[in-house]
Protein backbone atom coordinates (compact mmCIF):
# COMPACT_ATOMS: atom_id res chain seq x y z
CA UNK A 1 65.82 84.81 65.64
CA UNK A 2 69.06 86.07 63.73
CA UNK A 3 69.98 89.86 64.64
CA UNK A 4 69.96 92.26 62.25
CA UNK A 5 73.62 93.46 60.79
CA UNK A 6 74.02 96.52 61.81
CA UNK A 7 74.75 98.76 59.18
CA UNK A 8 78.16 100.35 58.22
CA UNK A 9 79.02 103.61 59.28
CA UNK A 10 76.84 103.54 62.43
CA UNK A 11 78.23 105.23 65.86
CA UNK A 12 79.49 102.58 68.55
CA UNK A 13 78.67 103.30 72.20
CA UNK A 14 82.29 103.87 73.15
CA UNK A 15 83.13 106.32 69.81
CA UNK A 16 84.53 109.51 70.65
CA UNK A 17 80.73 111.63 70.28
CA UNK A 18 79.75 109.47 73.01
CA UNK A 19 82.16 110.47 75.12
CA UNK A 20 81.86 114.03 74.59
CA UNK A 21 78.22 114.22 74.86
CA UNK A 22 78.88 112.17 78.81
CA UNK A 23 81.66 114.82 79.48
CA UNK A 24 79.51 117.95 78.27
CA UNK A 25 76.74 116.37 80.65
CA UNK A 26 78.87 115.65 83.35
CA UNK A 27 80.93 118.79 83.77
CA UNK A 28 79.14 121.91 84.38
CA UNK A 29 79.31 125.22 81.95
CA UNK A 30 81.73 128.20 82.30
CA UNK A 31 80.30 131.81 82.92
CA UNK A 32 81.04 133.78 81.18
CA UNK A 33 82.77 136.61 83.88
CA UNK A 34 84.89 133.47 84.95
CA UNK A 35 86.31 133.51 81.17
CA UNK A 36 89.58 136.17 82.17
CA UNK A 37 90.04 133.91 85.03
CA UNK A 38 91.00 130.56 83.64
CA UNK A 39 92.20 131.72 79.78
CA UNK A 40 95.40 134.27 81.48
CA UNK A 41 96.54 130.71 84.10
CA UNK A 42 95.94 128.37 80.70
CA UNK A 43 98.35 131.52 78.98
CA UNK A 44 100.59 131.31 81.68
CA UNK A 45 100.77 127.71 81.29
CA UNK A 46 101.39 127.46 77.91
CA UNK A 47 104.06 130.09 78.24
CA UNK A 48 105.92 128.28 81.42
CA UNK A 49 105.30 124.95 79.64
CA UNK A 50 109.33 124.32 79.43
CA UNK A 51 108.99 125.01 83.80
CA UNK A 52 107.23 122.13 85.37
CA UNK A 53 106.26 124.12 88.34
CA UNK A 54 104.96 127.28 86.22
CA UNK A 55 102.90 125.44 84.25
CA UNK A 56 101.32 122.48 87.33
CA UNK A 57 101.09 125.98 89.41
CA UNK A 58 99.28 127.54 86.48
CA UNK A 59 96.87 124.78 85.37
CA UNK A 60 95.83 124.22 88.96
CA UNK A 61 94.62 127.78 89.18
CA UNK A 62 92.69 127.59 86.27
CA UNK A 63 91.16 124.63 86.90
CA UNK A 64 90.50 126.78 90.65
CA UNK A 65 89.29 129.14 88.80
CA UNK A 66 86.69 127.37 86.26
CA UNK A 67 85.29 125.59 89.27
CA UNK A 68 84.38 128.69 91.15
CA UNK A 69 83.12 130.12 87.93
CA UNK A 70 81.11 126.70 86.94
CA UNK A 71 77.43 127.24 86.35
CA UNK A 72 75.52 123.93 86.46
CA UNK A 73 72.37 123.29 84.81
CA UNK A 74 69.06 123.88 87.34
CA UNK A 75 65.42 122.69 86.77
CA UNK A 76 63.03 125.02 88.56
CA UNK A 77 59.78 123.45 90.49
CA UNK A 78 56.67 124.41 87.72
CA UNK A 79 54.91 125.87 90.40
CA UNK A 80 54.36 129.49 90.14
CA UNK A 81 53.28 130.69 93.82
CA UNK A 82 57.14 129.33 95.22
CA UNK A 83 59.95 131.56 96.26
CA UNK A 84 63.03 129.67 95.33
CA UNK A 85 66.59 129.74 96.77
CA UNK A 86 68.88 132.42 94.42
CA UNK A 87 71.71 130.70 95.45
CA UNK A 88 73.89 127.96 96.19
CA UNK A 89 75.08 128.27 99.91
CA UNK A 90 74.15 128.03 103.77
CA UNK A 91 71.17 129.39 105.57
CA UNK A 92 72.60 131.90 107.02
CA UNK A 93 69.18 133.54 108.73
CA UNK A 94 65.82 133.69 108.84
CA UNK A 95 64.19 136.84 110.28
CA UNK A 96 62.58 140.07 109.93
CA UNK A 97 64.52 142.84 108.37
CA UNK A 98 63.84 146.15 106.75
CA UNK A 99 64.79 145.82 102.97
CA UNK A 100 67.83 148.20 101.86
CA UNK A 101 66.88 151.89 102.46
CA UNK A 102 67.83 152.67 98.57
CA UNK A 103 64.92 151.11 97.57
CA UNK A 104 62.29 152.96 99.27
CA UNK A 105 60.11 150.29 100.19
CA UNK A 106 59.24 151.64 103.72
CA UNK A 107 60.83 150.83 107.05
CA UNK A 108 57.86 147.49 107.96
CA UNK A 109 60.38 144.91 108.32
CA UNK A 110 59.79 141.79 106.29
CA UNK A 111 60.24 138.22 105.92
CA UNK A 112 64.44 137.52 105.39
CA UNK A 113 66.34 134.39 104.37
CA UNK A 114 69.75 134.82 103.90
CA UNK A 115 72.15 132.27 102.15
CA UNK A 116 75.92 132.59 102.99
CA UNK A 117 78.06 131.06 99.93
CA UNK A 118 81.36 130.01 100.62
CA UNK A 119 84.26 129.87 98.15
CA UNK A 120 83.33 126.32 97.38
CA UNK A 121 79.72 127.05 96.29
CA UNK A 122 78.27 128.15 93.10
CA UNK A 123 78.43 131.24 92.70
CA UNK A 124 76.07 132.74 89.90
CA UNK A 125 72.60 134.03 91.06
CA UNK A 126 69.55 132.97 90.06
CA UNK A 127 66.00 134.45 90.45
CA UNK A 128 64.01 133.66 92.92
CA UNK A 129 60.76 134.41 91.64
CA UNK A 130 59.98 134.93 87.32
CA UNK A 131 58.22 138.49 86.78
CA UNK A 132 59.40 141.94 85.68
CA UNK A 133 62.50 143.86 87.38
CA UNK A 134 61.34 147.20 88.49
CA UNK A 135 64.24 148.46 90.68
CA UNK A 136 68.49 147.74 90.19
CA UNK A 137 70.15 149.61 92.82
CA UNK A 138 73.96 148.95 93.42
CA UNK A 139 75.35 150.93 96.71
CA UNK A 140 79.48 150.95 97.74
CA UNK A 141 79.85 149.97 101.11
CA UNK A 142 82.33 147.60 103.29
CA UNK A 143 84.09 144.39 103.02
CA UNK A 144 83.36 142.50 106.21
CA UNK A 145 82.99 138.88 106.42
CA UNK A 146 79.36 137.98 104.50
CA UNK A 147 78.48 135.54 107.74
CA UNK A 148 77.99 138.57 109.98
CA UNK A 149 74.22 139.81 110.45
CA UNK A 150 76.10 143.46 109.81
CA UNK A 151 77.21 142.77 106.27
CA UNK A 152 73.39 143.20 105.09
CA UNK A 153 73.55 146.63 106.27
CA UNK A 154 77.01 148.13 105.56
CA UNK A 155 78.32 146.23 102.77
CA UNK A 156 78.79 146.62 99.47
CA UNK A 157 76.01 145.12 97.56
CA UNK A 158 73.31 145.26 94.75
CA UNK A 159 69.70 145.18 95.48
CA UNK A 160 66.91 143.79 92.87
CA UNK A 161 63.39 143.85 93.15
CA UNK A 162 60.89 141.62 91.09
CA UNK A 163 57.03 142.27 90.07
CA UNK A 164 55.68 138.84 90.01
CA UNK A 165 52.61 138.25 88.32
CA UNK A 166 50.07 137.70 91.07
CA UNK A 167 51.21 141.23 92.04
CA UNK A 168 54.20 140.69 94.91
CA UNK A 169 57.43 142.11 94.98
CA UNK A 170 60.36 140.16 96.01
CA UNK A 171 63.37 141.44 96.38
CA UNK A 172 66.97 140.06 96.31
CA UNK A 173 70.28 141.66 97.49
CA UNK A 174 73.89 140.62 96.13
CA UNK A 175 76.15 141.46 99.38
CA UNK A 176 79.91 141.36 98.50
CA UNK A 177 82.21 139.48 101.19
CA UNK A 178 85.52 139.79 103.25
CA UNK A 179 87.47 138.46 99.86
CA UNK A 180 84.38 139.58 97.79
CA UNK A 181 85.47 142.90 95.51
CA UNK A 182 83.10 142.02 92.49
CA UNK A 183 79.24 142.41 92.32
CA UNK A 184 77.79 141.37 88.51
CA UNK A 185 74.69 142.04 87.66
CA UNK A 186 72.89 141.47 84.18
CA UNK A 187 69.37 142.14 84.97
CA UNK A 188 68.27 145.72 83.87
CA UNK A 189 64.84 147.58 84.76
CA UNK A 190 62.21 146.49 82.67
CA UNK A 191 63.53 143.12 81.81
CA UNK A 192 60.92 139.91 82.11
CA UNK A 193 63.30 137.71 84.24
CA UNK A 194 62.21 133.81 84.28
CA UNK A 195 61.98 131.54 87.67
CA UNK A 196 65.75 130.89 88.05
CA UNK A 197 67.23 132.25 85.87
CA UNK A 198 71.09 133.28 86.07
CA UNK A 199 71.08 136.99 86.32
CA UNK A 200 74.34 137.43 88.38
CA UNK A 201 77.33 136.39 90.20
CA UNK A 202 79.78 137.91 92.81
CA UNK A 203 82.95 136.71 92.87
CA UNK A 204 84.79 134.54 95.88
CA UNK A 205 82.73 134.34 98.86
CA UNK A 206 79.38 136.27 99.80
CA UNK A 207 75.80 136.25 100.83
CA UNK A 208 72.58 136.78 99.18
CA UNK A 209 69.30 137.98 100.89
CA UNK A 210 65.79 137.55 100.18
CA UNK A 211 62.97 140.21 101.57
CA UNK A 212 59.40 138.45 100.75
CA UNK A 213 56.24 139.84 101.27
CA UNK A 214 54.07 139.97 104.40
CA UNK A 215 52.56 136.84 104.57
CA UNK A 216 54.79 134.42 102.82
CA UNK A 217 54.90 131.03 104.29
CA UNK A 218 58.77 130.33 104.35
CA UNK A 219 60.10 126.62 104.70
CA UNK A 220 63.45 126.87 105.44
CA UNK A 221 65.79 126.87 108.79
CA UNK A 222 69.30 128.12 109.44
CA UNK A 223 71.91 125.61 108.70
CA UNK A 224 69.70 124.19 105.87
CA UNK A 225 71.82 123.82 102.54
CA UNK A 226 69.99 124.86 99.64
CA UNK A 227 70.54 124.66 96.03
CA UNK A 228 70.02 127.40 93.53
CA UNK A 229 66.41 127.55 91.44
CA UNK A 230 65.62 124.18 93.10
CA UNK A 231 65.08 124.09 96.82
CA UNK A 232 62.12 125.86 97.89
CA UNK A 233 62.66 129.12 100.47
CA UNK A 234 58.87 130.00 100.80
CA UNK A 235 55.22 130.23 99.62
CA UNK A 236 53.61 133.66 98.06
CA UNK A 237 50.28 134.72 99.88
């Protein structure tokens, strides 16, 4: 059977769209508090460009930069009773722990998994659970290394709790690190937050904690990696 021309004007495989549709897959988006970050390097760059070691000293810390700052795609499991990881990191700990006094959720100690990030990981937030945010409480505090059980209590962080549906709260704590200085948070009280959705980020190495409620089945261990919105930290009651 003879194969059909193929008509004038149509798009070969290799054409330049192509190519920039398999790039815009490939490499992961910017957020947008990374922006600053990589434009003043790529300024510095450009304006050193006559200095080879301005501008290969520059364009290396952007590119730094726009990989801590990168904020990939996720696909979050359907089901709606799952607590899923906020963050890109380490398993850090999984325990029993009061949540942060600011809240006023009582002094029961419940279900914790904390994820360490490192400067390599992701780091954007994501929620762990969809539902409506009742409570955004930031509090100052210290600066010490975000591996430490301590840092949950004394430093600096921002502390988030969710109304699911089904009636639980779940909360989830930014905790700024040892090079840490920088907690964002979008979500505002009263928002209807979706199951991983990006809501935050803290910038260059820090830990995020999860308080569940009383009963929650969790199915993670310490030294587990997880991935943000995807890997599964626990089961609702």
């Amino acid at each position: 059977m003879a194969r059909k021309p193929v008509p004038e004007g149509t798009p070969k495989p290799t054409s330049l769209g192509h190519v920039a549709g398999l790039v815009r897959d490939t490499v992961p988006p910017l957020h947008r508090a990374g922006l600053p970050f990589v434009l003043a390097p790529l300024g510095v760059a450009a304006l050193g460009r006559k200095h080879t070691w301005v501008r290969r000293t520059a364009l290396a810390a952007a590119g730094a930069c726009a990989a801590f700052f990168r904020n990939p795609p996720r696909v979050p499991p359907s089901r709606t009773d799952v607590v899923v990881a906020p963050a890109d990191g380490e398993i850090a700990l999984v325990d029993t722990a009061v949540p942060p006094a600011e809240l006023g959720l009582g002094t029961d100690p419940l279900p914790r998994v904390s994820i360490f990030l490192s400067v390599l990981d992701v780091h954007v937030q994501r929620s762990p659970v969809a539902g409506e945010v009742t409570q955004v409480v930031h509090r100052s505090g210290q600066f010490l290394s975000a591996d430490l059980a301590d840092a949950s209590e004394v430093n600096e962080r921002n502390s988030m709790v969710i109304h699911t549906s089904s009636g639980h709260d779940v909360t989830v704590v930014q905790i700024a690190g040892l090079l840490a200085r920088r907690i964002v948070c979008d979500a505002r009280v009263g928002d209807a937050i979706p199951l991983g959705d990006t809501y935050g980020l803290i910038r260059f190495g820090s830990r995020v904690d999860t308080y569940l409620p009383q009963g929650s089945t969790v199915h993670v261990l310490p030294g587990q990696r997880t991935i943000g919105a995807e890997t599964v930290l626990a089961e609702l009651p």
